[in-house]
Protein backbone atom coordinates (compact mmCIF):
# COMPACT_ATOMS: atom_id res chain seq x y z
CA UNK A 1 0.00 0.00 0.00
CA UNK A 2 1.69 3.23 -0.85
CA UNK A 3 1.63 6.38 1.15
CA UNK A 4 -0.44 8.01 -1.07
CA UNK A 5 -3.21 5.66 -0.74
CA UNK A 6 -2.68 5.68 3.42
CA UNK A 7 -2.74 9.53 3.11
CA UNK A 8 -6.11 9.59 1.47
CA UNK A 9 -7.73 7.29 3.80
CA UNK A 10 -6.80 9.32 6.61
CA UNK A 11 -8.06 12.45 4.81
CA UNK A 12 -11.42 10.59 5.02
CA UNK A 13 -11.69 9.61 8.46
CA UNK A 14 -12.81 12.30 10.34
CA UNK A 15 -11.32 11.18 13.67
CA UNK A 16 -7.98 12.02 12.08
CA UNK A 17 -8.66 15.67 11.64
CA UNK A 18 -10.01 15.94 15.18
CA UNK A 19 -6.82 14.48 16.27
CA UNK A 20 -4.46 16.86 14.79
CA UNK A 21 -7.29 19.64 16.07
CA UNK A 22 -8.78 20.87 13.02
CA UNK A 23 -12.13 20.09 11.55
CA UNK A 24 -12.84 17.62 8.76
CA UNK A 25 -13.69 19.35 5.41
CA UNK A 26 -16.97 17.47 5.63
CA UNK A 27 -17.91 18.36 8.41
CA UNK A 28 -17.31 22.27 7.81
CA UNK A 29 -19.30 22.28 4.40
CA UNK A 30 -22.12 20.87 6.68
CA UNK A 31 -21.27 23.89 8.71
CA UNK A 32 -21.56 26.58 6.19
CA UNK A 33 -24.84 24.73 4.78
CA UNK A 34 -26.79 24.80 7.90
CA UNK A 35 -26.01 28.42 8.35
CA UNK A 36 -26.28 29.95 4.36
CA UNK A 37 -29.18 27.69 3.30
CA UNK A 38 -30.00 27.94 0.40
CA UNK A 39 -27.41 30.44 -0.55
CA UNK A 40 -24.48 27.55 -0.37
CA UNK A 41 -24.53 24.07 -1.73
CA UNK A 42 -21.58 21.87 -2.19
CA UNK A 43 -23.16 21.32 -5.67
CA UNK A 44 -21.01 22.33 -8.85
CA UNK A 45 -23.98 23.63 -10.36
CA UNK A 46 -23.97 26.49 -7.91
CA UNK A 47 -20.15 28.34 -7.94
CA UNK A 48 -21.50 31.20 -5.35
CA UNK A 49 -18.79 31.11 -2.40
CA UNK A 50 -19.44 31.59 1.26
CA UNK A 51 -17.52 35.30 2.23
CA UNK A 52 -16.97 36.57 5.92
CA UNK A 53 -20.20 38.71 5.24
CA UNK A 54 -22.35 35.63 5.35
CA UNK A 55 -21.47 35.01 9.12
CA UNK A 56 -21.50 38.37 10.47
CA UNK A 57 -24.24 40.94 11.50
CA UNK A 58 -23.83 44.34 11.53
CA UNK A 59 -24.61 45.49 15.76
């Protein structure tokens, strides 16, 4: 089995982010989904990107 392959396994597996304390990428589009909406999909038919703006309201 060649690194490569072990690499991208582990890029999978979420419990590997959370070890190395960062969160997995699936887990963060699920994030930015739940708050946009709508407005975000991780769908290739929509190319509209989430922007600090999105998360933020004006006090």
């Amino acid at each position: 089995m060649s690194n490569r392959h072990i690499l991208a396994e582990l890029r999978l597996n979420p419990t590997e982010w959370h070890r190395r304390g960062m969160t997995a990428p699936n887990e963060i589009d699920q994030l930015v989904t739940e708050r946009l909406g709508h407005r975000y999909t991780n769908n290739s038919l929509n190319t509209a990107e989430p922007s600090y703006a999105d998360f933020f309201v004006a006090a």
